[in-house]
N, C-alpha and C. Protein backbone atom coordinates (compact mmCIF):
# COMPACT_ATOMS: atom_id res chain seq x y z
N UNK A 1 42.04 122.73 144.07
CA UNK A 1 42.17 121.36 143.56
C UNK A 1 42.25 120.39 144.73
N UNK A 2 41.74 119.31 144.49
CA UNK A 2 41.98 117.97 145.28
C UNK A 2 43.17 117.94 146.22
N UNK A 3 44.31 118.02 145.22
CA UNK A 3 46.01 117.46 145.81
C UNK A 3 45.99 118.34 146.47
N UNK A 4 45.38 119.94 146.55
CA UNK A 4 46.01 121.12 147.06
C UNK A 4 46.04 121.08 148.75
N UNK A 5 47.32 121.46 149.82
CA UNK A 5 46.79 121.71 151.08
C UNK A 5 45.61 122.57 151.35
N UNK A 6 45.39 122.68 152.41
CA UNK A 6 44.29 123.97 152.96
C UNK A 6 45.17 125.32 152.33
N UNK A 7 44.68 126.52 152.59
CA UNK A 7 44.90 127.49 152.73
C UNK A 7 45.69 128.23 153.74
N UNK A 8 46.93 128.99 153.60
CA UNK A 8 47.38 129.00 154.94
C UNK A 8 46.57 129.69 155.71
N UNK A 9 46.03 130.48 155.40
CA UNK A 9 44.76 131.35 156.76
C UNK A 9 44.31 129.95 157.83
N UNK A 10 43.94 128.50 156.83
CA UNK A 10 43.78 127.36 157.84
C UNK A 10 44.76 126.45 158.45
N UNK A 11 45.92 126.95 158.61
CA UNK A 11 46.99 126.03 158.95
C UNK A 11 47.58 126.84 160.01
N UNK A 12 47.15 125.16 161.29
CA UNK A 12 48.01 125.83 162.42
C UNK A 12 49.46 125.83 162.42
N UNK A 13 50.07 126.51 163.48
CA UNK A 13 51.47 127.01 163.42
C UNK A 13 52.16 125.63 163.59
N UNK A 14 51.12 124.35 164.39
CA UNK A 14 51.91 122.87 164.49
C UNK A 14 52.37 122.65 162.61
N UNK A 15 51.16 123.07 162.04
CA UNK A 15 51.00 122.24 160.51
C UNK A 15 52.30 123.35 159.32
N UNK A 16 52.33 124.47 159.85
CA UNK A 16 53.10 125.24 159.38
C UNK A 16 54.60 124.88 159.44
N UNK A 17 54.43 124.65 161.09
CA UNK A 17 56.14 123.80 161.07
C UNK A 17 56.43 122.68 160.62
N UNK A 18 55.45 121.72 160.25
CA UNK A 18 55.61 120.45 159.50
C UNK A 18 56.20 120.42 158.48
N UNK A 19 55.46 121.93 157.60
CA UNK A 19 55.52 121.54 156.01
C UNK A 19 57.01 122.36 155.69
N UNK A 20 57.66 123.41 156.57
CA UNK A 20 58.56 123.71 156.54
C UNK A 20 59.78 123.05 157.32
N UNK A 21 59.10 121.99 158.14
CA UNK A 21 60.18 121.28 158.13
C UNK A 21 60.40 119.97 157.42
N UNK A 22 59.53 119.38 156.27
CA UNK A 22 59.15 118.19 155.53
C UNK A 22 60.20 119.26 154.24
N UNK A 23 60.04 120.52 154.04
CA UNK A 23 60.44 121.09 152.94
C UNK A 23 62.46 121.33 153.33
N UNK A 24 62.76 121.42 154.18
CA UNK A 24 63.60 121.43 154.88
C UNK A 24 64.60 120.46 154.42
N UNK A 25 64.10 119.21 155.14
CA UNK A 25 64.33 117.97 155.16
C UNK A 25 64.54 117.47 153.85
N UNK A 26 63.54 117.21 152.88
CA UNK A 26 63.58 117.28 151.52
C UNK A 26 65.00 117.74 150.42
N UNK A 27 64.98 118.94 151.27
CA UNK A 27 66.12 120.24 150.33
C UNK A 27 67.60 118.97 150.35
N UNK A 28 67.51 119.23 151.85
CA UNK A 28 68.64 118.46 152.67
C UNK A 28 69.54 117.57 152.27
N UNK A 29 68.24 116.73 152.15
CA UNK A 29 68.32 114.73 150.88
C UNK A 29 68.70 115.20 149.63
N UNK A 30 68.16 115.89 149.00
CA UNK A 30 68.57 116.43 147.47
C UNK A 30 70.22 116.68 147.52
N UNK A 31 69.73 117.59 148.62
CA UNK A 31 71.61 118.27 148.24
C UNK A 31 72.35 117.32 148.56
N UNK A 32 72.52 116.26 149.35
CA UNK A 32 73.66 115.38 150.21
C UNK A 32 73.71 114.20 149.21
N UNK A 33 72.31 113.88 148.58
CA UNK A 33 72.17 113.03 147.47
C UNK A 33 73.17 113.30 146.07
N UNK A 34 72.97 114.63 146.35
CA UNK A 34 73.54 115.02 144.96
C UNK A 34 75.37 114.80 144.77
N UNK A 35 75.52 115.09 146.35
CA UNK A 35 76.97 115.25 146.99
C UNK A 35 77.72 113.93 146.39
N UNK A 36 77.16 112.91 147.28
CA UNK A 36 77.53 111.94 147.13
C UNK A 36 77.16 111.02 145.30
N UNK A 37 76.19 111.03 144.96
CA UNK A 37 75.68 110.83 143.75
C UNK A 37 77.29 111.06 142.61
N UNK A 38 77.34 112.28 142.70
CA UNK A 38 78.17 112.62 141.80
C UNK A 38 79.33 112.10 142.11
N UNK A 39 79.64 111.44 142.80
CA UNK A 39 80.73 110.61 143.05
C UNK A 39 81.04 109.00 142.56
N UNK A 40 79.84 108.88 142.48
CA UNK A 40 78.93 107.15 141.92
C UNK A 40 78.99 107.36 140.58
N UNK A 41 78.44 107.91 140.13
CA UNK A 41 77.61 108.35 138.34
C UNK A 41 79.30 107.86 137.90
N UNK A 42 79.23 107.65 136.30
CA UNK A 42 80.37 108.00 135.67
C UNK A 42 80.08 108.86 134.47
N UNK A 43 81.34 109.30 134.49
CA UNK A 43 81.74 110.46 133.01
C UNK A 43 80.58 111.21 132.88
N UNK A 44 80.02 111.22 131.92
CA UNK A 44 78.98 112.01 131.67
C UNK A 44 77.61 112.21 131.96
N UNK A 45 77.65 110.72 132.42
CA UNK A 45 76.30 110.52 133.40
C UNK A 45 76.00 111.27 134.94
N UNK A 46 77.25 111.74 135.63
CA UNK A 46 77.74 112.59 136.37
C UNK A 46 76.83 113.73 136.43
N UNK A 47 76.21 114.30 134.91
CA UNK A 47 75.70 115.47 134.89
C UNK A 47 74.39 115.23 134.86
N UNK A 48 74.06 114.29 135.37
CA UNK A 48 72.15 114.07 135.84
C UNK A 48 72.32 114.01 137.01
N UNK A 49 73.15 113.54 138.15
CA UNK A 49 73.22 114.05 139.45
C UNK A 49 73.59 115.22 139.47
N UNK A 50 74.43 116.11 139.39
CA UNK A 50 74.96 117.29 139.80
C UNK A 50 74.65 118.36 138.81
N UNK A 51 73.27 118.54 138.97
CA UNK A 51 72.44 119.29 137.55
C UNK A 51 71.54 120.14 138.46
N UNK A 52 71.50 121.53 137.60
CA UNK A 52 70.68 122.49 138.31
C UNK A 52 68.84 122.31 138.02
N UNK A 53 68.51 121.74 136.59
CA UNK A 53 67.54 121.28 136.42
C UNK A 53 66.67 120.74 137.42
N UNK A 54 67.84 119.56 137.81
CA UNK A 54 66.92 118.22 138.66
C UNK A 54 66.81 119.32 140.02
N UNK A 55 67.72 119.72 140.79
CA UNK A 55 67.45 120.66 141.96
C UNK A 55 66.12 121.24 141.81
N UNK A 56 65.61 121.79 140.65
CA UNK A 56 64.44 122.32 140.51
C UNK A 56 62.87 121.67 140.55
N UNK A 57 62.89 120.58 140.22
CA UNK A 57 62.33 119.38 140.78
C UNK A 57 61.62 119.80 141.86
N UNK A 58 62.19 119.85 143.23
CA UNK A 58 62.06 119.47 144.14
C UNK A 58 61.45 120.61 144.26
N UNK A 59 61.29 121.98 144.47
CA UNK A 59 60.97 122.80 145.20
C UNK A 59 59.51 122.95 143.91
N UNK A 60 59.59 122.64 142.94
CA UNK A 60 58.31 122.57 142.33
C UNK A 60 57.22 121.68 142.68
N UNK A 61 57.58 120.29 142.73
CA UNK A 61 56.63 119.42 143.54
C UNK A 61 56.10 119.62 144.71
N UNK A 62 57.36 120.37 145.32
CA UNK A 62 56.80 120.82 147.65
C UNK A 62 55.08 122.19 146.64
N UNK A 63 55.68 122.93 146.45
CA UNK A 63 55.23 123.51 145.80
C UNK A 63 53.79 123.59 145.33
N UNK A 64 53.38 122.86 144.23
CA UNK A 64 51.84 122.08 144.18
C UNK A 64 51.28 121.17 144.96
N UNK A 65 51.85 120.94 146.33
CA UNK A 65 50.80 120.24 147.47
C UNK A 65 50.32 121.25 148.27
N UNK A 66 50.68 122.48 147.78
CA UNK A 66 50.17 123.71 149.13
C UNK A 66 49.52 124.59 148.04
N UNK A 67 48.20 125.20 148.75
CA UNK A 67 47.10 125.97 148.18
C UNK A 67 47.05 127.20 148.13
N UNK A 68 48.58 127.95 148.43
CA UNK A 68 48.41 128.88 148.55
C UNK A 68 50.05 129.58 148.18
N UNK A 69 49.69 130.49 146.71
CA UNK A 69 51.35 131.17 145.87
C UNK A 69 52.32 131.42 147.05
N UNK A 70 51.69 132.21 147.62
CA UNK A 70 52.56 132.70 148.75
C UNK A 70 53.51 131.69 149.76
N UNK A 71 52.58 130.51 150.03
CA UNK A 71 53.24 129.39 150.42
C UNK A 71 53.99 128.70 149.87
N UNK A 72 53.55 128.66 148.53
CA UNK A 72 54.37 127.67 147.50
C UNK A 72 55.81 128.44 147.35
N UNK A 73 55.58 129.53 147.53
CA UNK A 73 57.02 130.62 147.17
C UNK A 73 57.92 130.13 148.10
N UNK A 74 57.15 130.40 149.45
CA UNK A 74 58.07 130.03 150.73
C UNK A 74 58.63 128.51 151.17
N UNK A 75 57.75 127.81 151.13
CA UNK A 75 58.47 126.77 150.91
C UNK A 75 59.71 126.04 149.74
N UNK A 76 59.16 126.67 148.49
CA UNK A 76 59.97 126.15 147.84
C UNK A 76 61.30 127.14 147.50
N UNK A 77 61.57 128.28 148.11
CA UNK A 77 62.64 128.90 148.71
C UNK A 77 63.64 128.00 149.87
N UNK A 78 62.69 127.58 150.81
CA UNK A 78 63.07 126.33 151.90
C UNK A 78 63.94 125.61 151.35
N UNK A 79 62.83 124.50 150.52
CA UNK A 79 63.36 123.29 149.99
C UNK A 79 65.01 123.80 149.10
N UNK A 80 65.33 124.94 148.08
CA UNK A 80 66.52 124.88 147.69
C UNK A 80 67.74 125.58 148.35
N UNK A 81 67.34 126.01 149.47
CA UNK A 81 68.32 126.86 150.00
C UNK A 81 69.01 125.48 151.33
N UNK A 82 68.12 124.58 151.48
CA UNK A 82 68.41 123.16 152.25
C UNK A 82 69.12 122.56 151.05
N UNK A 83 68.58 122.39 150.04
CA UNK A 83 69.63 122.04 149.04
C UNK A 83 70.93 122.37 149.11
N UNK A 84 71.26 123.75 148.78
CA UNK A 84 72.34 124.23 148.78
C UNK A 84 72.92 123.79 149.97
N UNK A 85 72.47 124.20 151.32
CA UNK A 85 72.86 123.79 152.22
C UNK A 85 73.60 122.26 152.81
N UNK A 86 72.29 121.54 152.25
CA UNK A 86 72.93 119.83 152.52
C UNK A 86 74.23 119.82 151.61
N UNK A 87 74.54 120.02 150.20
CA UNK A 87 75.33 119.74 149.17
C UNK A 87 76.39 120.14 149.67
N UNK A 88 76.70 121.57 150.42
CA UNK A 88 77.87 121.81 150.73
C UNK A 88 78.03 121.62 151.76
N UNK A 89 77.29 121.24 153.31
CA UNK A 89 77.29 120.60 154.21
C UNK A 89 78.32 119.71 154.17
N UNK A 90 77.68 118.14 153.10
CA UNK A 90 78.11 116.93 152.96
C UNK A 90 79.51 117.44 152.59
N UNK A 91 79.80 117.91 151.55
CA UNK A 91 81.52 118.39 151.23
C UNK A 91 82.39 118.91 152.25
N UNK A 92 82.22 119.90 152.98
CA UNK A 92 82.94 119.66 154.45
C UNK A 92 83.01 118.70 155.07
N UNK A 93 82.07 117.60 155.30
CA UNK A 93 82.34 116.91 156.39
C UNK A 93 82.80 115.74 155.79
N UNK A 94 82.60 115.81 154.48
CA UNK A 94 83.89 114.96 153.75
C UNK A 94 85.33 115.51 153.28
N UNK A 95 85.40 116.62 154.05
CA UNK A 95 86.74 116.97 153.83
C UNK A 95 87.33 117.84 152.08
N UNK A 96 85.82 117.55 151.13
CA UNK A 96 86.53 118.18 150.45
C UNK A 96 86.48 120.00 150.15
N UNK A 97 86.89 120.24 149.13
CA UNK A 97 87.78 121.37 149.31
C UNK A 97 86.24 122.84 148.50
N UNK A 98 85.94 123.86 149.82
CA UNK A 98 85.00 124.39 150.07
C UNK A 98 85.23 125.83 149.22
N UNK A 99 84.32 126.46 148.97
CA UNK A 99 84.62 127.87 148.01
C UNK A 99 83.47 128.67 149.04
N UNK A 100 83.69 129.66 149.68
CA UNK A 100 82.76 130.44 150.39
C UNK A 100 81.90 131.03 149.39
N UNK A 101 82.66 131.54 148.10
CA UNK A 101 82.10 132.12 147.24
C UNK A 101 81.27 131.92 146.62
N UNK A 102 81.02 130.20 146.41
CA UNK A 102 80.36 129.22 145.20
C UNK A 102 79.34 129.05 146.61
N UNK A 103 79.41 128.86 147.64
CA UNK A 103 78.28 128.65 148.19
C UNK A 103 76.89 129.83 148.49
N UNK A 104 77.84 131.11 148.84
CA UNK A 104 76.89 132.36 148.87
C UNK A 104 76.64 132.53 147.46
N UNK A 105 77.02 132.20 146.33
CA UNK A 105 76.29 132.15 145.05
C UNK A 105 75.22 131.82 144.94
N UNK A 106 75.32 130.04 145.04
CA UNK A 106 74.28 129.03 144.85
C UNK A 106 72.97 129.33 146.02
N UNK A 107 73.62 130.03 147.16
CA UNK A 107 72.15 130.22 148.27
C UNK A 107 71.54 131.48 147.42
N UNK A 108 72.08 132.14 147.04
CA UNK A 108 71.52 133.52 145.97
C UNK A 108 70.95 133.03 144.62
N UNK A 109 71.49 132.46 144.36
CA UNK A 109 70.26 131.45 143.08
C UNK A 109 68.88 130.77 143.73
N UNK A 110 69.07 130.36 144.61
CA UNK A 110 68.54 129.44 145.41
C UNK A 110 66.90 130.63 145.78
N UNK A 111 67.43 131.82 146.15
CA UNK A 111 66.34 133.08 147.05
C UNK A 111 65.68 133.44 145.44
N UNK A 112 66.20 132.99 143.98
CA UNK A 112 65.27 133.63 142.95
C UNK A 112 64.39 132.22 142.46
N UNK A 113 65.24 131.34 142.06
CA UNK A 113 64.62 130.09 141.97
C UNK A 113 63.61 129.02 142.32
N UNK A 114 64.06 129.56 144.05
CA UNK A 114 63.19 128.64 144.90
C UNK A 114 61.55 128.93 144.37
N UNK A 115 61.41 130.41 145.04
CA UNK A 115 60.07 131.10 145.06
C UNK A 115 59.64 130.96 143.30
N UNK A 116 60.34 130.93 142.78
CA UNK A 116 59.79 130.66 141.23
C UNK A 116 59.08 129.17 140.76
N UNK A 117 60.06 128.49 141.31
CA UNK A 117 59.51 127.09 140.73
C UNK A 117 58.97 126.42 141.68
N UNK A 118 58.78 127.47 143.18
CA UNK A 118 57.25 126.70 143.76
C UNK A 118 56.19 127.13 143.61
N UNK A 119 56.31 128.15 143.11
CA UNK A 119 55.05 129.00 142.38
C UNK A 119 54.24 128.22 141.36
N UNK A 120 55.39 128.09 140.57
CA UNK A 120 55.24 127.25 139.35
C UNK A 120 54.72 125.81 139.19
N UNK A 121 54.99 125.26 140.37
CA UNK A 121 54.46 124.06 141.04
C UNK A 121 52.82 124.27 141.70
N UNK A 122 52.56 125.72 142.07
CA UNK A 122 51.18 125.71 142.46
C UNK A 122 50.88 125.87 140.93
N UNK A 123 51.07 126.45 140.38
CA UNK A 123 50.20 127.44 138.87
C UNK A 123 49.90 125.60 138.52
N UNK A 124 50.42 124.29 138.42
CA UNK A 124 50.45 123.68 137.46
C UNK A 124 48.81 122.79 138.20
N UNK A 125 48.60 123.19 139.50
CA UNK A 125 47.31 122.88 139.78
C UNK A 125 45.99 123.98 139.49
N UNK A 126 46.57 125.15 139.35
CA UNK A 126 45.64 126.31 139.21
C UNK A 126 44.24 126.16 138.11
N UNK A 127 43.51 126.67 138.77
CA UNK A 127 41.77 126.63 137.89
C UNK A 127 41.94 127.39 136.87
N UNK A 128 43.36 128.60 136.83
CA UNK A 128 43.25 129.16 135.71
C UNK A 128 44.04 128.36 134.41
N UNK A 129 43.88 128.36 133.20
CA UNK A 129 44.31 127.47 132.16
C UNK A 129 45.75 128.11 132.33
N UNK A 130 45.94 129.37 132.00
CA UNK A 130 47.11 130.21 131.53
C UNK A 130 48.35 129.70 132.27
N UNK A 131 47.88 129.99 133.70
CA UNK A 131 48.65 129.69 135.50
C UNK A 131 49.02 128.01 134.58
N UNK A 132 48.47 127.19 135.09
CA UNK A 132 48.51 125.83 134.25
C UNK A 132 49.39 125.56 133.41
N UNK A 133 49.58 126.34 132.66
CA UNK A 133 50.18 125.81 131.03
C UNK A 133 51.83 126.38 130.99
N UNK A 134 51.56 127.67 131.66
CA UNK A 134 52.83 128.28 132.24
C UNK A 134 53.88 127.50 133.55
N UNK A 135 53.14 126.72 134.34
CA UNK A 135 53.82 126.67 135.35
C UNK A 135 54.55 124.41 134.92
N UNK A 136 53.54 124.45 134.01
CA UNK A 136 54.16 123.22 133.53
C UNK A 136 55.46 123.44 132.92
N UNK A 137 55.18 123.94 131.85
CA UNK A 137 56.42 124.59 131.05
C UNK A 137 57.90 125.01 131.77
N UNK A 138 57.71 125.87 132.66
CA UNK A 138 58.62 126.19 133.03
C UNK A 138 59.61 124.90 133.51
N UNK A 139 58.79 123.85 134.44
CA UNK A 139 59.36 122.60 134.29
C UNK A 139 59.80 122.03 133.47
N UNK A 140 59.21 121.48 132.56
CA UNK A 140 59.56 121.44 131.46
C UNK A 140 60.99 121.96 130.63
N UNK A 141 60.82 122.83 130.49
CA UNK A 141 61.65 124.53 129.92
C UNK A 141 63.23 124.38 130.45
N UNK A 142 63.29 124.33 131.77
CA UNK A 142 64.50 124.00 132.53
C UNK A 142 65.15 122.79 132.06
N UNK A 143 64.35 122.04 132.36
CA UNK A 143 64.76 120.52 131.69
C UNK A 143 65.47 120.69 130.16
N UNK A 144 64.69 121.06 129.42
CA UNK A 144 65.14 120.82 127.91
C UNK A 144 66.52 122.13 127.92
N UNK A 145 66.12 122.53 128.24
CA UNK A 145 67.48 124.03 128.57
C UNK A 145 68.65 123.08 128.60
N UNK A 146 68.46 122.47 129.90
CA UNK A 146 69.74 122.12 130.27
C UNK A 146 70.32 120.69 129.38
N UNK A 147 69.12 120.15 129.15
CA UNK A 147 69.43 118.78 128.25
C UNK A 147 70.74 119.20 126.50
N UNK A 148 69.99 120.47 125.99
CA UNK A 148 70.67 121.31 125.00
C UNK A 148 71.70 121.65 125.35
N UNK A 149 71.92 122.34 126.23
CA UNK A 149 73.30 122.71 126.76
C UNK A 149 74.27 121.50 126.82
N UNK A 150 73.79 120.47 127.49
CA UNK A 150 74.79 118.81 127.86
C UNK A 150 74.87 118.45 125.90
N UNK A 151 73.96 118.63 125.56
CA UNK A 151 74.24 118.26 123.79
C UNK A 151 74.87 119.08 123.25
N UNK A 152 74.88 120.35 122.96
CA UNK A 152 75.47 121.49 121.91
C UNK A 152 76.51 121.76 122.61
N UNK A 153 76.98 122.07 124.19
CA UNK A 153 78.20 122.69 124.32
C UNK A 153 78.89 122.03 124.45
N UNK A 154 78.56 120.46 125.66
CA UNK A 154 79.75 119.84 126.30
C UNK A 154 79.47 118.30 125.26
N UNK A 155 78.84 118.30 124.47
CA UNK A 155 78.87 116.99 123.23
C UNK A 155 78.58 115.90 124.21
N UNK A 156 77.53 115.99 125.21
CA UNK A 156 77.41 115.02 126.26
C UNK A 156 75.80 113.91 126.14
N UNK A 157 75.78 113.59 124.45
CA UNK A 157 74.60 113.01 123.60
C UNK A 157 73.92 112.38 124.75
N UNK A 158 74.41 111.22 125.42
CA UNK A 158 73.63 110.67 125.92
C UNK A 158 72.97 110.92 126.97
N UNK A 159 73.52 111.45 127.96
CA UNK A 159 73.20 112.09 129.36
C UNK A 159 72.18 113.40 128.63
N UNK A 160 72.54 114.28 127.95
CA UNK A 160 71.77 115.28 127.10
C UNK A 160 70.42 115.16 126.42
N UNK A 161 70.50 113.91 126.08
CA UNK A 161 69.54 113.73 125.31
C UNK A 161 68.46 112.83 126.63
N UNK A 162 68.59 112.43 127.39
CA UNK A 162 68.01 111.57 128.04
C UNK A 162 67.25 112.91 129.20
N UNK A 163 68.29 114.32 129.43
CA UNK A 163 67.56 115.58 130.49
C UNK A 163 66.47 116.12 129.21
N UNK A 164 67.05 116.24 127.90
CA UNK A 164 65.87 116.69 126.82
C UNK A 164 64.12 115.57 126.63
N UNK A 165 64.88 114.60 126.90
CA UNK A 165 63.60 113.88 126.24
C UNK A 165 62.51 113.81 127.75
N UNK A 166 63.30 113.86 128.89
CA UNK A 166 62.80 113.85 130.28
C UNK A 166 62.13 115.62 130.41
N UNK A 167 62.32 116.63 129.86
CA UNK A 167 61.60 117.18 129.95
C UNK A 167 60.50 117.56 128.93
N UNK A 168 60.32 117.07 127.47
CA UNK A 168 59.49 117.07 126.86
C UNK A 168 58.23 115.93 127.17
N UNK A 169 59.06 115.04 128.07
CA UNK A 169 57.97 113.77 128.34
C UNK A 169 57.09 114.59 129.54
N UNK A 170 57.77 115.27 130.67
CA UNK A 170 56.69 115.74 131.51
C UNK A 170 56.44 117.39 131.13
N UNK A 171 56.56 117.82 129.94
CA UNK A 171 55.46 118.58 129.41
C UNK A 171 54.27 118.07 128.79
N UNK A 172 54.76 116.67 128.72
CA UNK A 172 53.39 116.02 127.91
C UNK A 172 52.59 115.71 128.67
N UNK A 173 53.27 114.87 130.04
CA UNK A 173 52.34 113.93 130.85
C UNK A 173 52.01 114.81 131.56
N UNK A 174 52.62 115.84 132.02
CA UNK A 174 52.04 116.31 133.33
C UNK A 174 51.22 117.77 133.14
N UNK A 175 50.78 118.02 131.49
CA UNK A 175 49.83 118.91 131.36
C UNK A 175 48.55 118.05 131.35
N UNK A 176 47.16 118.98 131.43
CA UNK A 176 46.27 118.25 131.45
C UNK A 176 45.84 118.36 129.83
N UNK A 177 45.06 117.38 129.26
CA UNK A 177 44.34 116.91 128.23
C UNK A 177 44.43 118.49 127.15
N UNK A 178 43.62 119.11 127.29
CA UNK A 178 43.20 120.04 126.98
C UNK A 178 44.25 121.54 126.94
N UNK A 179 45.46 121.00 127.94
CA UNK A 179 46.52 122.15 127.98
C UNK A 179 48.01 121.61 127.51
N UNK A 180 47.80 120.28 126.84
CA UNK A 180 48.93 119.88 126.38
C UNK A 180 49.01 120.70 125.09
N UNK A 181 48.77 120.95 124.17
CA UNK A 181 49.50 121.60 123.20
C UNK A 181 49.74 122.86 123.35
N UNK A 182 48.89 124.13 123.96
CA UNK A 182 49.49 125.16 124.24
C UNK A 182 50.58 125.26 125.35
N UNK A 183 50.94 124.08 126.26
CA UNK A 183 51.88 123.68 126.66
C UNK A 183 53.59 123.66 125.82
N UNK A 184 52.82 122.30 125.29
CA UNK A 184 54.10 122.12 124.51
C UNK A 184 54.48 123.51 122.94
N UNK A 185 53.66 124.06 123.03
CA UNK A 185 53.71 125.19 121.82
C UNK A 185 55.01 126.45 122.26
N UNK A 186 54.12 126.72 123.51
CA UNK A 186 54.96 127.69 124.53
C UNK A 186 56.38 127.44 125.17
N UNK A 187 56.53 125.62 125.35
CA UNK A 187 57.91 125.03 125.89
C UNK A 187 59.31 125.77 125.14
N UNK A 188 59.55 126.67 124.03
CA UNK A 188 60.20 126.68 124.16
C UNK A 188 60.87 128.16 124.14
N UNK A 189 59.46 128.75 124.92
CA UNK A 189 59.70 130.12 125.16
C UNK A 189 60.66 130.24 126.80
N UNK A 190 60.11 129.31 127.80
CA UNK A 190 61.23 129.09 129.17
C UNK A 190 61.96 128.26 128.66
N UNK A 191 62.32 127.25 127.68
CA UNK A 191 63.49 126.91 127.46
C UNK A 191 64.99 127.30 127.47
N UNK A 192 64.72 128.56 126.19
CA UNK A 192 65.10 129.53 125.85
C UNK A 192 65.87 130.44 126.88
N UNK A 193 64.72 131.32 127.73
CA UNK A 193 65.10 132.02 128.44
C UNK A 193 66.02 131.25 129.55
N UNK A 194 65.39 129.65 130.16
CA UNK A 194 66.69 129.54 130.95
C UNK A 194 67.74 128.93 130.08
N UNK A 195 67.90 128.99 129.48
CA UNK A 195 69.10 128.56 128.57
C UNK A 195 70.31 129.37 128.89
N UNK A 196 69.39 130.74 128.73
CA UNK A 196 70.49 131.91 128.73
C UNK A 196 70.60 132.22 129.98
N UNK A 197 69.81 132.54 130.91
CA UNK A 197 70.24 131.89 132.57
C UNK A 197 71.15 131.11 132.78
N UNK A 198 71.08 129.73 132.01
CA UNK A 198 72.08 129.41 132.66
C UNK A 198 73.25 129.05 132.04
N UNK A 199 74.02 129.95 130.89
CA UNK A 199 74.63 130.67 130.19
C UNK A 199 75.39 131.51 131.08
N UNK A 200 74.89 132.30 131.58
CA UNK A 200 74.96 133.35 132.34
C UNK A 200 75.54 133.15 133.75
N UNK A 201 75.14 131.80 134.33
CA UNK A 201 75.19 131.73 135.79
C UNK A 201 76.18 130.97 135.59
N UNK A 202 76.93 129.76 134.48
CA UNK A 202 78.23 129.32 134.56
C UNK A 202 78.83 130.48 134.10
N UNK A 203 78.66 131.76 133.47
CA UNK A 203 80.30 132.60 132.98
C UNK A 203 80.22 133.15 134.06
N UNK A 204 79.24 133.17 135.41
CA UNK A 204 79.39 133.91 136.29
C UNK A 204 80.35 133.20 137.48
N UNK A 205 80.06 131.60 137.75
CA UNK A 205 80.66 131.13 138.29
C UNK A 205 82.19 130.58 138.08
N UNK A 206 82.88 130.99 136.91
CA UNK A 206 83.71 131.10 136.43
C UNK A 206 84.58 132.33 136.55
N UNK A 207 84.12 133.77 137.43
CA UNK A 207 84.40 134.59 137.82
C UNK A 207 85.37 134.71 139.39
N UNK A 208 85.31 133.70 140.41
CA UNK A 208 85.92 133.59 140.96
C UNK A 208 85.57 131.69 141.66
N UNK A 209 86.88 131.30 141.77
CA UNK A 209 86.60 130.03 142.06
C UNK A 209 86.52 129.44 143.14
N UNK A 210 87.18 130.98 144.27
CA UNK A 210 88.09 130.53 145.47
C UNK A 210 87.55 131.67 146.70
């Protein structure tokens, strides 16, 4: 595709360090953004900054500017493990109060996630329809996951409803013509599944705090 970089077989080791350090950099801003963010937001609005959804974002977009899975994996491994990194960075050096545990967690979410949803970020340029329709979704999918969760568990309507309607809007817009409805048909098969992901990853982080 057009947007796509070269191929890495064509990228010198100058252009290699760019994009891993543009992906880097990126992670960095997210996480320190997020740091501070959640400090600004109020009440319930709180949970659109400091949301695992939006983190996912980022390593999906690095993701579909490079032409190649393997790259998209690696970089967008980059981009959330700088995430993690900046987020708890910024909290030390603001003094507040650090969990060794919650951080080697989140970098271990970070090594399954990353490579997934930069993958997922190439598939959504891919010539194949399937790659395409799948790698939207999953965007998508995350989004509405987590939007349900802010509605059904924590009764958080508005903030909830605003991560739900934000990911049904870019299953719409950001499939192409022809792959929007088996798009949106399929949305709520990764919904679903990360739902229960991330089900799973708060009773896990609820396992030790300290």
């Amino acid at each position: 595709m057009a947007s796509a970089l070269p191929q890495p077989a064509r990228w010198s080791m100058r252009s290699f360090a760019v994009a891993c350090g543009w992906a880097l950099g990126i992670g960095v801003l997210v996480g320190v953004a997020t740091f501070f963010g959640q400090g600004v937001m109020p009440g319930q609005w709180n949970t659109l900054v400091n949301s695992g959804a939006i983190w996912l974002v980022a390593p999906f977009f690095v993701g579909a500017r490079v032409g190649s899975r393997r790259l998209a994996a690696l970089l967008g491994t980059a981009v959330l493990l700088a995430t993690v990194a900046g987020y708890y960075g910024a909290a030390g050096m603001s003094g507040a109060p650090m969990s060794t545990w919650m951080t080697l967690f989140w970098l271990g979410v970070a090594l399954v996630a990353g490579p997934l949803y930069g993958v997922a970020g190439r598939w959504w340029h891919d010539d194949n329809r399937a790659f395409r329709v799948v790698g939207v979704a999953l965007l998508g999918g995350i989004l509405v996951a987590e939007g349900l969760y802010l509605t059904v568990a924590l009764h958080y309507y508005w903030s909830g409803g605003v991560m739900l309607a934000a990911g049904l809007i870019a299953a719409a817009l950001m499939a192409r013509r022809d792959d929007r409805m088996a798009t949106l048909l399929i949305l709520p098969v990764p919904a679903v599944a990360a739902g229960g992901v991330y089900i799973l990853l708060t009773w896990l982080t609820q396992l030790r705090t300290v």
